[in-house]
N, C-alpha and C. Protein backbone atom coordinates (compact mmCIF):
# COMPACT_ATOMS: atom_id res chain seq x y z
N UNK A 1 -65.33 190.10 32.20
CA UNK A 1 -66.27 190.88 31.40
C UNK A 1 -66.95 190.01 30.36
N UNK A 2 -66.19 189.14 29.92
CA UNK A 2 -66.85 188.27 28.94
C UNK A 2 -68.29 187.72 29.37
N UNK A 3 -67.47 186.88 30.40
CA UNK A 3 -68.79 186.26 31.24
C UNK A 3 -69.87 186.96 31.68
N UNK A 4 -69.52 188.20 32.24
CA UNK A 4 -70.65 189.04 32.70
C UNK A 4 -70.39 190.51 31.78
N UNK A 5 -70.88 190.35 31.04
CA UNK A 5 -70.85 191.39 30.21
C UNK A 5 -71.75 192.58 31.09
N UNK A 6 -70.78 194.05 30.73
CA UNK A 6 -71.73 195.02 31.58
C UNK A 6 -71.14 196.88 31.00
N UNK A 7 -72.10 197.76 31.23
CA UNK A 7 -71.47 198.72 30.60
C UNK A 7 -70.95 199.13 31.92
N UNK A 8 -69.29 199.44 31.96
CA UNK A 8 -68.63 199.61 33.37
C UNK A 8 -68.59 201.18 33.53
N UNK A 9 -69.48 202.46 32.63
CA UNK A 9 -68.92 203.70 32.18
C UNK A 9 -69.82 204.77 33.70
N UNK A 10 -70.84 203.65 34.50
CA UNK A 10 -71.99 203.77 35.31
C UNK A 10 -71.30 203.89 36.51
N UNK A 11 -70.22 202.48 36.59
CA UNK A 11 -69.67 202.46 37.83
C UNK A 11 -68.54 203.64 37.76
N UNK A 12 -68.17 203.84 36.92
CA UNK A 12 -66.80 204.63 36.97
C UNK A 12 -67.82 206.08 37.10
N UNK A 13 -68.52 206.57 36.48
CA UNK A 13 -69.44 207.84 36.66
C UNK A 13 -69.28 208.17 37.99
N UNK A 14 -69.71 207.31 38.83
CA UNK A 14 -70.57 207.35 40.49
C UNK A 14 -69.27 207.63 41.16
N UNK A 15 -67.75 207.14 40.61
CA UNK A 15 -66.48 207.34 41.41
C UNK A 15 -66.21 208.78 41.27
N UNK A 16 -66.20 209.35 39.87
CA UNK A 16 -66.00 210.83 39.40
C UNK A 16 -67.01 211.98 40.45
N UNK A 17 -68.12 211.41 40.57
CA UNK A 17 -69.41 212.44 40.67
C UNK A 17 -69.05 212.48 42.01
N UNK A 18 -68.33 211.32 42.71
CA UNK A 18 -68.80 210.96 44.43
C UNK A 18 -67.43 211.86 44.84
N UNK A 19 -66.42 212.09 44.06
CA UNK A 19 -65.44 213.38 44.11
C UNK A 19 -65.31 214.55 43.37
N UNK A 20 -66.21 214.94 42.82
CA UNK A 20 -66.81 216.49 42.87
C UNK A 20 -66.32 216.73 40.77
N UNK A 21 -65.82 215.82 40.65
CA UNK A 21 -65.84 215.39 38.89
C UNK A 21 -66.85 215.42 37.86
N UNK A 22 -66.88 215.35 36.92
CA UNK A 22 -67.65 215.27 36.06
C UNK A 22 -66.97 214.02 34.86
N UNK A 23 -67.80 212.93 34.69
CA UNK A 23 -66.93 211.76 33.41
C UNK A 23 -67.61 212.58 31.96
N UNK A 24 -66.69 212.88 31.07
CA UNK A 24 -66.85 213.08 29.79
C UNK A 24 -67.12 212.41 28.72
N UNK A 25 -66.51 211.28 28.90
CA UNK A 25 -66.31 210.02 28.06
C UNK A 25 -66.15 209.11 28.48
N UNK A 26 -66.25 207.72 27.66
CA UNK A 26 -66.03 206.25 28.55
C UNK A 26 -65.70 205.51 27.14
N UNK A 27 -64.70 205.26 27.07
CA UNK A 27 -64.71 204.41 25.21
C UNK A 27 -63.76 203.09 25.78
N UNK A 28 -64.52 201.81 24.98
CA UNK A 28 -63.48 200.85 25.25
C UNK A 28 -62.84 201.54 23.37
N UNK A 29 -61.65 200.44 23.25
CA UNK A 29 -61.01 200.82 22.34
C UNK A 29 -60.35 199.23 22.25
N UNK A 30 -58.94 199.31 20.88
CA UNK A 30 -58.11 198.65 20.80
C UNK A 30 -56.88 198.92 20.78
N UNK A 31 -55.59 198.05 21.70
CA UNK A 31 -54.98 198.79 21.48
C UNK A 31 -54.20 198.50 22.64
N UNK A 32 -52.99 199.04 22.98
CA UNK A 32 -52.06 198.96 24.68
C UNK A 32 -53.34 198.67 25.92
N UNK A 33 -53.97 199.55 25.64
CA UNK A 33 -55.45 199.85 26.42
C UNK A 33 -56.29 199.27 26.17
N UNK A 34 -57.60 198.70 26.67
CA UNK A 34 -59.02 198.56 26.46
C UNK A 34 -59.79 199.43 26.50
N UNK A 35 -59.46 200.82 26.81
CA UNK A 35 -60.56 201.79 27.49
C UNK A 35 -59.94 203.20 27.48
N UNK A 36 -61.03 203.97 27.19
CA UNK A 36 -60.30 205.63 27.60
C UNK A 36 -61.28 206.15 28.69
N UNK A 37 -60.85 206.88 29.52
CA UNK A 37 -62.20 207.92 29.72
C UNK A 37 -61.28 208.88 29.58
N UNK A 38 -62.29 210.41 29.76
CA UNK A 38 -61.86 211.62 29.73
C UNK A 38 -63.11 212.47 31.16
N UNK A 39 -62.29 213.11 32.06
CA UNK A 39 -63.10 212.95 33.10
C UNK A 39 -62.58 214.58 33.61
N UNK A 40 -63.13 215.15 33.97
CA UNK A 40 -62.81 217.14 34.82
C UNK A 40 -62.57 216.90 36.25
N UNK A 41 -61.75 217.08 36.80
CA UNK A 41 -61.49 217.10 38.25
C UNK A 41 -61.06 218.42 38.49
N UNK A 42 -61.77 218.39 39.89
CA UNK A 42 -61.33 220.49 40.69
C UNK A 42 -60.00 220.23 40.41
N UNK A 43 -59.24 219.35 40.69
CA UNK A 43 -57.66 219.46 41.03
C UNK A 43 -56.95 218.14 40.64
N UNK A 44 -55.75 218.41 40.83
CA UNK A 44 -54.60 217.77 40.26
C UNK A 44 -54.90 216.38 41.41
N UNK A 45 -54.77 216.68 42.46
CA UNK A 45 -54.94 215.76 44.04
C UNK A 45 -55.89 214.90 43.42
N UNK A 46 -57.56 215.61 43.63
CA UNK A 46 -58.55 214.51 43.14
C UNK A 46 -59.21 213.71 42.11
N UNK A 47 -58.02 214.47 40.91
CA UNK A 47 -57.99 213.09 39.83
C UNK A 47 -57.66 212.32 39.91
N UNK A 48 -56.05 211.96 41.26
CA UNK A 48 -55.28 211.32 41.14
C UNK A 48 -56.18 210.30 42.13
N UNK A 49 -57.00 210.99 43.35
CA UNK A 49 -58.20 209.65 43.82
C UNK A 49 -58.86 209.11 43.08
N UNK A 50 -59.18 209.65 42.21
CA UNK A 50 -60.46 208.90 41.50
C UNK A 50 -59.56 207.70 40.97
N UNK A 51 -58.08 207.80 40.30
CA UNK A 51 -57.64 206.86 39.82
C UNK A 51 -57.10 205.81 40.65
N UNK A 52 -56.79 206.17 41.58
CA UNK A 52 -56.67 205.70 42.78
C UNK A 52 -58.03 204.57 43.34
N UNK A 53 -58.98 205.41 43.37
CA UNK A 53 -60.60 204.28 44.05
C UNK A 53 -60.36 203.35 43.21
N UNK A 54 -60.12 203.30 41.42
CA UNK A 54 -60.55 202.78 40.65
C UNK A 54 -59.16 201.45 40.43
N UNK A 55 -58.14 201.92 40.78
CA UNK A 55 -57.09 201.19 40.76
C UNK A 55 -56.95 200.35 42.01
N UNK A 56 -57.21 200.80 42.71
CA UNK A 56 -57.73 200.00 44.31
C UNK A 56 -58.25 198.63 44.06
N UNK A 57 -59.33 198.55 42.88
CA UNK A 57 -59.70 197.27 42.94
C UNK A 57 -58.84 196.22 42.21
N UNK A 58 -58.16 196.78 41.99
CA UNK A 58 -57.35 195.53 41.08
C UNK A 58 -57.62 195.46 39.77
N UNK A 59 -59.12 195.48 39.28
CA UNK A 59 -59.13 194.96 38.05
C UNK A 59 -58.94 195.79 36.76
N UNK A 60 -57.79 196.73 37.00
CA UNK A 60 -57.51 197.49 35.90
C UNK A 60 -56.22 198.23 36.14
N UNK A 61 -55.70 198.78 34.72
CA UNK A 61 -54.65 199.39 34.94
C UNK A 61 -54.09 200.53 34.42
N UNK A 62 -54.11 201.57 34.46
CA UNK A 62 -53.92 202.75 33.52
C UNK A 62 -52.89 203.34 33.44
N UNK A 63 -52.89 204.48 32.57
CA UNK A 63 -51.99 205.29 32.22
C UNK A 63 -52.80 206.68 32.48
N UNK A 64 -52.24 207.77 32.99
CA UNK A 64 -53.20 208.91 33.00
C UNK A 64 -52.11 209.88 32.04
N UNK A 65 -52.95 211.04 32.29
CA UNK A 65 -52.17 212.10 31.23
C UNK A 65 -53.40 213.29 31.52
N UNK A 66 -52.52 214.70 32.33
CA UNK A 66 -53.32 215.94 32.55
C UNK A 66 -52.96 216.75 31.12
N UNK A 67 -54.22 217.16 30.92
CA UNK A 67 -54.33 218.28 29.79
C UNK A 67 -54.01 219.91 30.42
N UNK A 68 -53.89 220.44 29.64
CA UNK A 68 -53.30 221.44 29.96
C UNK A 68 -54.35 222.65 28.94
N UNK A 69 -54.72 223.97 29.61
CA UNK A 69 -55.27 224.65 28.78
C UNK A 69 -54.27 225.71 28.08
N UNK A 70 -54.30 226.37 27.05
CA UNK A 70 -53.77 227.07 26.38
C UNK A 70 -53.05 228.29 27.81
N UNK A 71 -53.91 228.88 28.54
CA UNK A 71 -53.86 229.99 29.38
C UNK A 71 -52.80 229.31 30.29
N UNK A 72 -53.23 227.60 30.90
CA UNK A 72 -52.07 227.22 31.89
C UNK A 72 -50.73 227.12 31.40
N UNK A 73 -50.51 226.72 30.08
CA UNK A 73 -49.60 226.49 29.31
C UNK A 73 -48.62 227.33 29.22
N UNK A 74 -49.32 228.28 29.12
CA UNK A 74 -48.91 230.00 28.65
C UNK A 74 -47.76 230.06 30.58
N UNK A 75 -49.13 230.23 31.50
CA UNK A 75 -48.45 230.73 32.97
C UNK A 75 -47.26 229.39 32.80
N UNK A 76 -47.23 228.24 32.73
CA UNK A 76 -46.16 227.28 33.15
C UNK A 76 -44.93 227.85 32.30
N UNK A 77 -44.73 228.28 31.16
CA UNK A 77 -43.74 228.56 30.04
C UNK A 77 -43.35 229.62 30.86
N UNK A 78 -44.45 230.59 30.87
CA UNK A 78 -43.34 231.85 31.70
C UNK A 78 -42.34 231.74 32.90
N UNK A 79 -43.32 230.53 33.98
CA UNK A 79 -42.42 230.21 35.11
C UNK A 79 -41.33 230.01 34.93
N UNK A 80 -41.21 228.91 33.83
CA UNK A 80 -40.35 228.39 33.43
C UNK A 80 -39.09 229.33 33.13
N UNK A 81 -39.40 230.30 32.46
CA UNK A 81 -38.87 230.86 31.74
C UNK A 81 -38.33 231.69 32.92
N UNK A 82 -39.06 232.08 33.76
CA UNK A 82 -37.88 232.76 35.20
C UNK A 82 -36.83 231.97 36.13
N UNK A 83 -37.06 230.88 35.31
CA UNK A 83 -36.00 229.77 36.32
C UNK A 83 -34.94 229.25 35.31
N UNK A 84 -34.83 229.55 33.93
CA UNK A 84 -33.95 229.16 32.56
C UNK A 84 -32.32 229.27 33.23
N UNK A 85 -32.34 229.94 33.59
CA UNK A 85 -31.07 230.76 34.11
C UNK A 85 -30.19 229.86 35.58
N UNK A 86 -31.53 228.94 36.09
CA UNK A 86 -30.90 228.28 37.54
C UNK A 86 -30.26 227.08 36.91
N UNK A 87 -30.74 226.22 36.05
CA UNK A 87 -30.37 225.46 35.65
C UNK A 87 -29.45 225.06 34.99
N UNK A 88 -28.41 224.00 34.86
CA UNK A 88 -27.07 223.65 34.56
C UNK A 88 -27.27 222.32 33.88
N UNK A 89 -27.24 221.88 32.81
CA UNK A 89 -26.92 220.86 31.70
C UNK A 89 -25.75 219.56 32.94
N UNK A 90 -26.28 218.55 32.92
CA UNK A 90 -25.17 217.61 33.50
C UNK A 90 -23.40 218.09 32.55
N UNK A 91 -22.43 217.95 33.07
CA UNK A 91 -21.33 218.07 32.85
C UNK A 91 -20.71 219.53 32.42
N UNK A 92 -21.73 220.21 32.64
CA UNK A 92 -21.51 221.93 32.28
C UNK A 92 -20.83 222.77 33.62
């Protein structure tokens, strides 16, 4: 990048859009990371391509992390909450 300096937020766009995504953001930063994006995928599956196309090439390496909306949050707690009862603590 030094050498060829370039805004990379174009190429990563065209990976999001070319799987039915939308990119939100593109920030380099400082830090563990060089970079954030924040990006909408239909699904859990084709976020995980997009990170996937993008990790394919080698020249990068991430960390991801799904957000969660208040409403999903809500349905996962309840699930949860019907299965409290299956579960056993190691040595219990």
């Amino acid at each position: 990048m030094v050498q060829n300096p370039a805004d990379r937020a174009e190429a990563y766009r065209k990976v999001v859009e070319s799987l039915g995504g939308r990119l939100e953001c593109f920030y380099w930063m400082f830090g563990d990371y060089d970079g954030l994006t924040i990006f909408e995928a239909p699904d859990s599956v084709t976020a995980g391509a997009m990170v996937a196309a993008v990790l394919g090439s080698g020249a990068v390496r991430t960390s991801t992390h799904e957000l969660l909306t208040m409403e999903d949050a809500v349905a996962l707690l309840n699930k949860a909450k019907s299965a409290t009862g299956e579960y056993r603590r190691p040595g219990a």
